[in-house]
Structures are given as structure tokens and as C-alpha cells.
C-alpha atoms as a PDB file:
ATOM      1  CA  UNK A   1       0.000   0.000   0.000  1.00  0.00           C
ATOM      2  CA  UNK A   2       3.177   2.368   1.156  1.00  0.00           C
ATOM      3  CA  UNK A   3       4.555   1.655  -2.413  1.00  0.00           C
ATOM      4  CA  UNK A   4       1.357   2.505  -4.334  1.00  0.00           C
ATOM      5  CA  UNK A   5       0.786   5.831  -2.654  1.00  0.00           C
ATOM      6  CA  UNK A   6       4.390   6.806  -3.115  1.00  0.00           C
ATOM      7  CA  UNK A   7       3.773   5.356  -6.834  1.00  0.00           C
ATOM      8  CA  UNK A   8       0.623   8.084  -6.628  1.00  0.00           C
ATOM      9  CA  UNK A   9       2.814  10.771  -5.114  1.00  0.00           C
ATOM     10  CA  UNK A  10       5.393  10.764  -7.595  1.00  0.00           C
ATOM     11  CA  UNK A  11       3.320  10.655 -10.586  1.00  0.00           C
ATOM     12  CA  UNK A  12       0.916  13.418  -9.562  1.00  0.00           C
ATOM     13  CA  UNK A  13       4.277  15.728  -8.701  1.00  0.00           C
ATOM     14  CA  UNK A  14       5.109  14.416 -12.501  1.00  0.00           C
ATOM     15  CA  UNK A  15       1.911  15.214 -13.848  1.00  0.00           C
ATOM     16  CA  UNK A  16       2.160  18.762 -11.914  1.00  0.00           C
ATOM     17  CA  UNK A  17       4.861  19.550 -12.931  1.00  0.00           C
ATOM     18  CA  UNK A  18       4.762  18.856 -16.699  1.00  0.00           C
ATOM     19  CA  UNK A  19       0.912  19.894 -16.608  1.00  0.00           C
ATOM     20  CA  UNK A  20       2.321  23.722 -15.231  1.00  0.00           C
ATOM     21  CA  UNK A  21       5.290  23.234 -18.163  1.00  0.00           C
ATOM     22  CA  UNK A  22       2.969  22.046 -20.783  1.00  0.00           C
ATOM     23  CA  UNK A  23       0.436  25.711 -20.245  1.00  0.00           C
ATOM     24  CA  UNK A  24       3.199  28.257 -19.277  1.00  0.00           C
ATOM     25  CA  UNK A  25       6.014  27.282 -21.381  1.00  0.00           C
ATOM     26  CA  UNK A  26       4.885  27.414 -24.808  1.00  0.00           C
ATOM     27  CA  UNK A  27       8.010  28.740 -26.451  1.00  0.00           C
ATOM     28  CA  UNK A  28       9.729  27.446 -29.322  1.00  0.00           C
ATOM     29  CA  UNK A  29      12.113  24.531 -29.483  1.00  0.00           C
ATOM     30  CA  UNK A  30      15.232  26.657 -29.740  1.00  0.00           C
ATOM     31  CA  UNK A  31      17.881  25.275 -32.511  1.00  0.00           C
ATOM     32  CA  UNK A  32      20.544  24.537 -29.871  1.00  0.00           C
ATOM     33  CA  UNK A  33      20.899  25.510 -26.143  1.00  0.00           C
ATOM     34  CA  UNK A  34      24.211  26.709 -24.970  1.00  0.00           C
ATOM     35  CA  UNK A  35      25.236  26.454 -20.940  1.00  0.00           C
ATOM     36  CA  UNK A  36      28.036  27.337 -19.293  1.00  0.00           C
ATOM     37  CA  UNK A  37      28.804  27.739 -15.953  1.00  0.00           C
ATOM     38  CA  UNK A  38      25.392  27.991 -15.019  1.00  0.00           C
ATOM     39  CA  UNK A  39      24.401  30.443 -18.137  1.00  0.00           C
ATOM     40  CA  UNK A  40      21.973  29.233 -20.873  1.00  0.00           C
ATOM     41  CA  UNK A  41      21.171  31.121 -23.785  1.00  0.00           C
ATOM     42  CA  UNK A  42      18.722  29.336 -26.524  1.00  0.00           C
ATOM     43  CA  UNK A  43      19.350  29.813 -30.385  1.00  0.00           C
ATOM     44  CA  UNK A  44      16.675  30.534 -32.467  1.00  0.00           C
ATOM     45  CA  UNK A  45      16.127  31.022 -36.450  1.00  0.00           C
ATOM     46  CA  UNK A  46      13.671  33.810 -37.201  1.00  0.00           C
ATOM     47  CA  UNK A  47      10.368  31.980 -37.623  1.00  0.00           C
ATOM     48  CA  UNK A  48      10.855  30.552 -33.802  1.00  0.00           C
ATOM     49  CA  UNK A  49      11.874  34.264 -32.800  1.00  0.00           C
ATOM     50  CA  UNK A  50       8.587  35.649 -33.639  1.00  0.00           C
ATOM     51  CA  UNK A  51       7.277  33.790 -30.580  1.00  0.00           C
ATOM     52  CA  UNK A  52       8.543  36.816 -28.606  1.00  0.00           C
ATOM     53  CA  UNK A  53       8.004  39.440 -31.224  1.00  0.00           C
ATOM     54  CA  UNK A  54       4.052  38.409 -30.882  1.00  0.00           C
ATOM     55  CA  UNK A  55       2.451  37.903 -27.806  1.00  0.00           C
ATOM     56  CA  UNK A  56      -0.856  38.983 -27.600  1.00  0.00           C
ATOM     57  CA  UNK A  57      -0.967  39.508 -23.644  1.00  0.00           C
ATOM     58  CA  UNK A  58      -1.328  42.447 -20.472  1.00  0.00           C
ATOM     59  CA  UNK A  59       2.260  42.250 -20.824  1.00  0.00           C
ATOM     60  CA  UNK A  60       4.918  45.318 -22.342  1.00  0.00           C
ATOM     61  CA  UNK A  61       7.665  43.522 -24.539  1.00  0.00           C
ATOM     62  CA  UNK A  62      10.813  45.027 -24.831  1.00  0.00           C
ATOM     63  CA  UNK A  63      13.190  43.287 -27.586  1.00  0.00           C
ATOM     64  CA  UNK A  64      16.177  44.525 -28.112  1.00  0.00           C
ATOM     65  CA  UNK A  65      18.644  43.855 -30.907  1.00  0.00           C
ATOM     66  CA  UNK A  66      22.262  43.849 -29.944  1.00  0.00           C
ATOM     67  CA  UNK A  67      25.536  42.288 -29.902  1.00  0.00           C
ATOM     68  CA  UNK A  68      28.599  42.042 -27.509  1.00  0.00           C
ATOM     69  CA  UNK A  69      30.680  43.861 -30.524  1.00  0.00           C
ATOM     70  CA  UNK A  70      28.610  46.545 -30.751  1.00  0.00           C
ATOM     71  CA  UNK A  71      29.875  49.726 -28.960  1.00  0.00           C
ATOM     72  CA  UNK A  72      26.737  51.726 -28.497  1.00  0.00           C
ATOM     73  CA  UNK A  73      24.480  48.437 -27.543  1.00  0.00           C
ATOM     74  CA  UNK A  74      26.883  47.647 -24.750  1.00  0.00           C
ATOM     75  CA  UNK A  75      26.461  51.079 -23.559  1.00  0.00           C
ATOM     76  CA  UNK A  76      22.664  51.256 -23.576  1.00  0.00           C
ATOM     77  CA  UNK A  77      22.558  47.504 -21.312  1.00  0.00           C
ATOM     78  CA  UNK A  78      22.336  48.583 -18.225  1.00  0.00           C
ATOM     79  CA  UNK A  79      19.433  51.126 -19.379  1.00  0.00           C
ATOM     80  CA  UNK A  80      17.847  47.436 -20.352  1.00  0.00           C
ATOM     81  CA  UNK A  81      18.752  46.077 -16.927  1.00  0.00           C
ATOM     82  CA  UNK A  82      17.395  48.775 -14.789  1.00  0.00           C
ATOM     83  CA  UNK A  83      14.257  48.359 -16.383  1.00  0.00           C
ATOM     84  CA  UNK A  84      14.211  45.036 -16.256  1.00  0.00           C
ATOM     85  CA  UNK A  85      14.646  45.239 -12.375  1.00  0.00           C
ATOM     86  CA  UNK A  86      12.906  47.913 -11.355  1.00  0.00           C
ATOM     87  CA  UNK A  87       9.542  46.976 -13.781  1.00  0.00           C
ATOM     88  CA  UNK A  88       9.700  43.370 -13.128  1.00  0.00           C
ATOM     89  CA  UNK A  89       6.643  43.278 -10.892  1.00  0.00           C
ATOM     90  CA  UNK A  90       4.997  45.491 -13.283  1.00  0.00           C
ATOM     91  CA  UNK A  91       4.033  43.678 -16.573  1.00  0.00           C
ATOM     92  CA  UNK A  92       7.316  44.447 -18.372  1.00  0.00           C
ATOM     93  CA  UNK A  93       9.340  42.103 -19.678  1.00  0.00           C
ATOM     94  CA  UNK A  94      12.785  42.711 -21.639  1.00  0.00           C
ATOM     95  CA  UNK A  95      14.216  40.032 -23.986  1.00  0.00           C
ATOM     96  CA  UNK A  96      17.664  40.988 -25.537  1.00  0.00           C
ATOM     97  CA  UNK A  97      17.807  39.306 -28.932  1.00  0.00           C
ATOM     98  CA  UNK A  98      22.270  39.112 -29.625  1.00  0.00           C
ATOM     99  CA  UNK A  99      22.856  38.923 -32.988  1.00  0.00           C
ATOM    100  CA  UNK A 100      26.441  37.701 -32.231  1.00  0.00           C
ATOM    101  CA  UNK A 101      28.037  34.883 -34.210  1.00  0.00           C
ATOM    102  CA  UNK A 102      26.779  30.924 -32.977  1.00  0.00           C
ATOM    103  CA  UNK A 103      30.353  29.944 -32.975  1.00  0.00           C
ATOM    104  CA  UNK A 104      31.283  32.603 -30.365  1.00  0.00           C
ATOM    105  CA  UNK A 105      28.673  32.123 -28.110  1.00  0.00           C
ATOM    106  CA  UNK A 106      30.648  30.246 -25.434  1.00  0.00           C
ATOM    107  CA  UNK A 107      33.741  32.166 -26.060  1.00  0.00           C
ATOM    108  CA  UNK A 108      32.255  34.973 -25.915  1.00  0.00           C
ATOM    109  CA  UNK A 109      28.195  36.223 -25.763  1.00  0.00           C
ATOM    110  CA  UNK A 110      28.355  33.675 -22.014  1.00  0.00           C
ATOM    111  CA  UNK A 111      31.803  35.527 -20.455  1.00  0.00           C
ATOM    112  CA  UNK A 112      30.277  39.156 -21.523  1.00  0.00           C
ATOM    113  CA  UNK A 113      26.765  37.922 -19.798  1.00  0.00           C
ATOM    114  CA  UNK A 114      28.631  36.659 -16.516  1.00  0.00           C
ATOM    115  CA  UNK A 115      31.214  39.769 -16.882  1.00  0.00           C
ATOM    116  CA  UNK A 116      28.087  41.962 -17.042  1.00  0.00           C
ATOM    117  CA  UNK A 117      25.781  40.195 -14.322  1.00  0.00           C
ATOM    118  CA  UNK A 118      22.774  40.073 -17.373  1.00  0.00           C
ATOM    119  CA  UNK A 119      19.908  39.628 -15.831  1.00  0.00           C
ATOM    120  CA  UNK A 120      17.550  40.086 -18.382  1.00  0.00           C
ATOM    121  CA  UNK A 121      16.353  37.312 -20.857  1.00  0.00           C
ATOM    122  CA  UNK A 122      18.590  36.868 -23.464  1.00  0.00           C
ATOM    123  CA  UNK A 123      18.301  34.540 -26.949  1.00  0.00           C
ATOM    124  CA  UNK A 124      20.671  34.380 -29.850  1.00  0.00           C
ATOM    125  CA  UNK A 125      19.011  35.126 -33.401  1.00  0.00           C
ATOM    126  CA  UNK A 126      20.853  32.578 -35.171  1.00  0.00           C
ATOM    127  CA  UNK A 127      19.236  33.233 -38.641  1.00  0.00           C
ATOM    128  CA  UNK A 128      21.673  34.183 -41.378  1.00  0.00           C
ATOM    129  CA  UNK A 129      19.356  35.436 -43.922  1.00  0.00           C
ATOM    130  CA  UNK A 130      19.151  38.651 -42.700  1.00  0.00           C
ATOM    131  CA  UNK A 131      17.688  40.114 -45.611  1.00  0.00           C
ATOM    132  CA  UNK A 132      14.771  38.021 -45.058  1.00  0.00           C
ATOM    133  CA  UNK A 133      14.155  39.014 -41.429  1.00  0.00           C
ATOM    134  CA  UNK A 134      14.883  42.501 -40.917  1.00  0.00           C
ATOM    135  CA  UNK A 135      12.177  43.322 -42.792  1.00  0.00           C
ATOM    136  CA  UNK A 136       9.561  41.185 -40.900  1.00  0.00           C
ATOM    137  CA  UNK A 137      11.382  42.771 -37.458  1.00  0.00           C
ATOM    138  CA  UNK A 138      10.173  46.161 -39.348  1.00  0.00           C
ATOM    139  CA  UNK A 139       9.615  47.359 -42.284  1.00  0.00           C
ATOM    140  CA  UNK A 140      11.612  50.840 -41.779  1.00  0.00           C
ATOM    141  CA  UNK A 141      14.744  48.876 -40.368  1.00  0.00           C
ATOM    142  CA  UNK A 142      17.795  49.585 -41.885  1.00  0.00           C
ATOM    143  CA  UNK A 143      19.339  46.099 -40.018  1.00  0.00           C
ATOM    144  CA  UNK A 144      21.909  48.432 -37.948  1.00  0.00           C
ATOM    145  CA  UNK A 145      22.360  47.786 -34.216  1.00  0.00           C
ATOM    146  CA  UNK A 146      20.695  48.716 -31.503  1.00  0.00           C
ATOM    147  CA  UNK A 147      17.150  48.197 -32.099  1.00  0.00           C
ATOM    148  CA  UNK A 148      14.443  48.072 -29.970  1.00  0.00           C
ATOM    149  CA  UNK A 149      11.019  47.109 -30.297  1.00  0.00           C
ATOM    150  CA  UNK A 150       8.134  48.573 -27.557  1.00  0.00           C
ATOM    151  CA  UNK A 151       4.565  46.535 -28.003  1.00  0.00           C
ATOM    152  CA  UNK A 152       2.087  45.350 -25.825  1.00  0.00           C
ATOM    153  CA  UNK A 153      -0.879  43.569 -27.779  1.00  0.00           C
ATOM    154  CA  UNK A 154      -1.560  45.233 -31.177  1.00  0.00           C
ATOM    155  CA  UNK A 155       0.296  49.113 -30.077  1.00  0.00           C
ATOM    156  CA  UNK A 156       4.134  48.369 -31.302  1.00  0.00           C
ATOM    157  CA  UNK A 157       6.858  51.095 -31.905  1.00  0.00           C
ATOM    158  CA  UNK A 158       9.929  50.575 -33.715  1.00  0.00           C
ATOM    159  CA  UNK A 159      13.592  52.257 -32.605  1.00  0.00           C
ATOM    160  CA  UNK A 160      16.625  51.951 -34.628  1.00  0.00           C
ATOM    161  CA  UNK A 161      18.577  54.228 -32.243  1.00  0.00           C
ATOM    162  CA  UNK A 162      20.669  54.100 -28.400  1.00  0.00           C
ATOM    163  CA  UNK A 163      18.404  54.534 -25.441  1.00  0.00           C
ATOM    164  CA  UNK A 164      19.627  55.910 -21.917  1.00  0.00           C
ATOM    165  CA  UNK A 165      17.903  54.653 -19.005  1.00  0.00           C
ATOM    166  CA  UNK A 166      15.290  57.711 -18.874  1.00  0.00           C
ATOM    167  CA  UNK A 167      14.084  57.689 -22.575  1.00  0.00           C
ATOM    168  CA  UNK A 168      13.934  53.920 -22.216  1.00  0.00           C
ATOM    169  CA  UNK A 169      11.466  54.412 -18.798  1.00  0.00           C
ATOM    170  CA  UNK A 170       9.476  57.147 -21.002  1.00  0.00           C
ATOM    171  CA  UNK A 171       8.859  55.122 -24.063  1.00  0.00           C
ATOM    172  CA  UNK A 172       7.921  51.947 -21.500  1.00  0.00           C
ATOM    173  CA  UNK A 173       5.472  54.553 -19.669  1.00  0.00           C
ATOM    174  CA  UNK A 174       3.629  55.302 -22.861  1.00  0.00           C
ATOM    175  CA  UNK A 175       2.234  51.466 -23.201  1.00  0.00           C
ATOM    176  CA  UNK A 176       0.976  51.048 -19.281  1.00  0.00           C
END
């Protein structure tokens, strides 16, 4: 009888748990996963990307497009991580899209996230026909670095530009 309900116990903690994965985890299947030291970043092609480009929710998206090499996007990251920790419990979430090479993810995207402390979500755009996706991202983008995208439901802006931490808060402001 002991074994049965521990039989029972085990498979309803199984069925929990993959019943609360199954309904709150609906991303993607990301191309590859990449972990080290405790650091996972997911690789996506475009089409899986739009996942997070499209969520129809109560919830203000902020994607932004960067890379380690890019001067002015490492500037602007800890504009991205305030917000990220000070509008956490406020229906704002911030996803940081790198568009850094696959083969220097572990040599490179994972130090400059530890280095950094990056708190915020980040995914690797591992898609090289840009020419097909920038376009989808938005229509008016040129493909330069940063770029940020601001939606919540339906009401999207587009920002090919730097953001401090204040014009970042302002734009975020305009969706709640």
C-alpha cells in the first residue's frame, strides 16, 4: 500500500509539474541551447523568434537587438537592466535578442553575460538570412544595431537608435 501511494505521489508531482510546463512554457524549441557555468542562452532562427516578437498579452515587450561587438548596444545595457529590475513586478518584460556569431557564443556572448551580471532574458538570433528578417522585425529597419522594439498587444513602436535609461522608462510609460 506504502509503495502505491508513493507510486501516486510521484506521478501526480510528474503530472504537476509537466501539466504547469505544458500551459506556461509554450516557447519554441530553440535550434541549440548553450550552458556554461550555469548560463543558458537558446538559439533561435527567425520563424521561432517571432514567438517573442508576438504575444498577444497584459504584458509590455521590450526586444532589443544587440551584440557584444557593438559599442553603443553595450552602452545602452544597463538602461535594459534597470528596467528590467525595477519593472519586473509590473508587466514588463525585456528580452535581448544578440545577434552575435553561434560559434562565439561560449567564447564569448556567455563571459560578456557573466562579466556583465545580465539579468535580463537573453536569446541568440541565429538566422543568417538577414535580408529576409529585418524586414519582418520592421519594415523601416535599416538592419543596424541597436534596435528596440516597444509593443504590448496590437500598439508596437519601432527604434533603430541608443536609449539611456530615462528615454527607455518614457517610451515603457507610454504602453501602461
Amino acid at each position: 500500500m506504502k509503495k502505491i501511494l508513493l507510486l501516486s505521489g510521484v506521478f501526480l508531482v510528474f503530472v504537476l509539474i509537466t501539466g504547469v510546463s505544458i500551459f506556461n512554457d509554450n516557447e519554441p524549441k530553440p535550434l541549440k541551447v548553450y550552458q556554461k557555468d550555469g548560463v543558458v542562452v537558446k538559439s533561435y532562427d527567425y520563424n521561432s523568434l517571432e514567438y517573442f516578437l508576438k504575444k498577444d498579452n497584459d504584458t509590455t515587450y521590450v526586444i532589443n537587438f544587440w551584440a557584444t561587438w557593438c559599442v553603443p548596444c553595450v552602452e545602452e545595457l544597463p538602461s535594459f537592466e534597470k528596467l528590467n529590475a525595477e519593472y519586473r513586478d509590473k508587466k514588463v518584460k525585456v528580452i535581448l535578442v544578440s545577434l552575435d556569431i553561434s560559434k562565439q557564443i561560449e567564447s564569448r556572448l556567455i563571459p560578456f553575460m557573466q562579466k556583465k551580471k545580465l539579468q535580463s532574458k537573453v536569446v541568440l538570433l541565429n538566422d543568417p538570412d538577414a535580408n529576409a528578417w529585418i524586414e519582418k522585425v520592421d519594415k523601416n529597419w535599416s538592419g543596424a544595431i541597436p534596435a528596440t522594439i516597444i509593443y504590448k498587444k496590437q500598439n508596437r513602436k519601432f527604434y533603430e537608435r541608443s536609449f539611456t535609461y530615462e528615454e527607455l522608462e518614457k517610451e515603457v510609460n507610454q504602453f501602461n
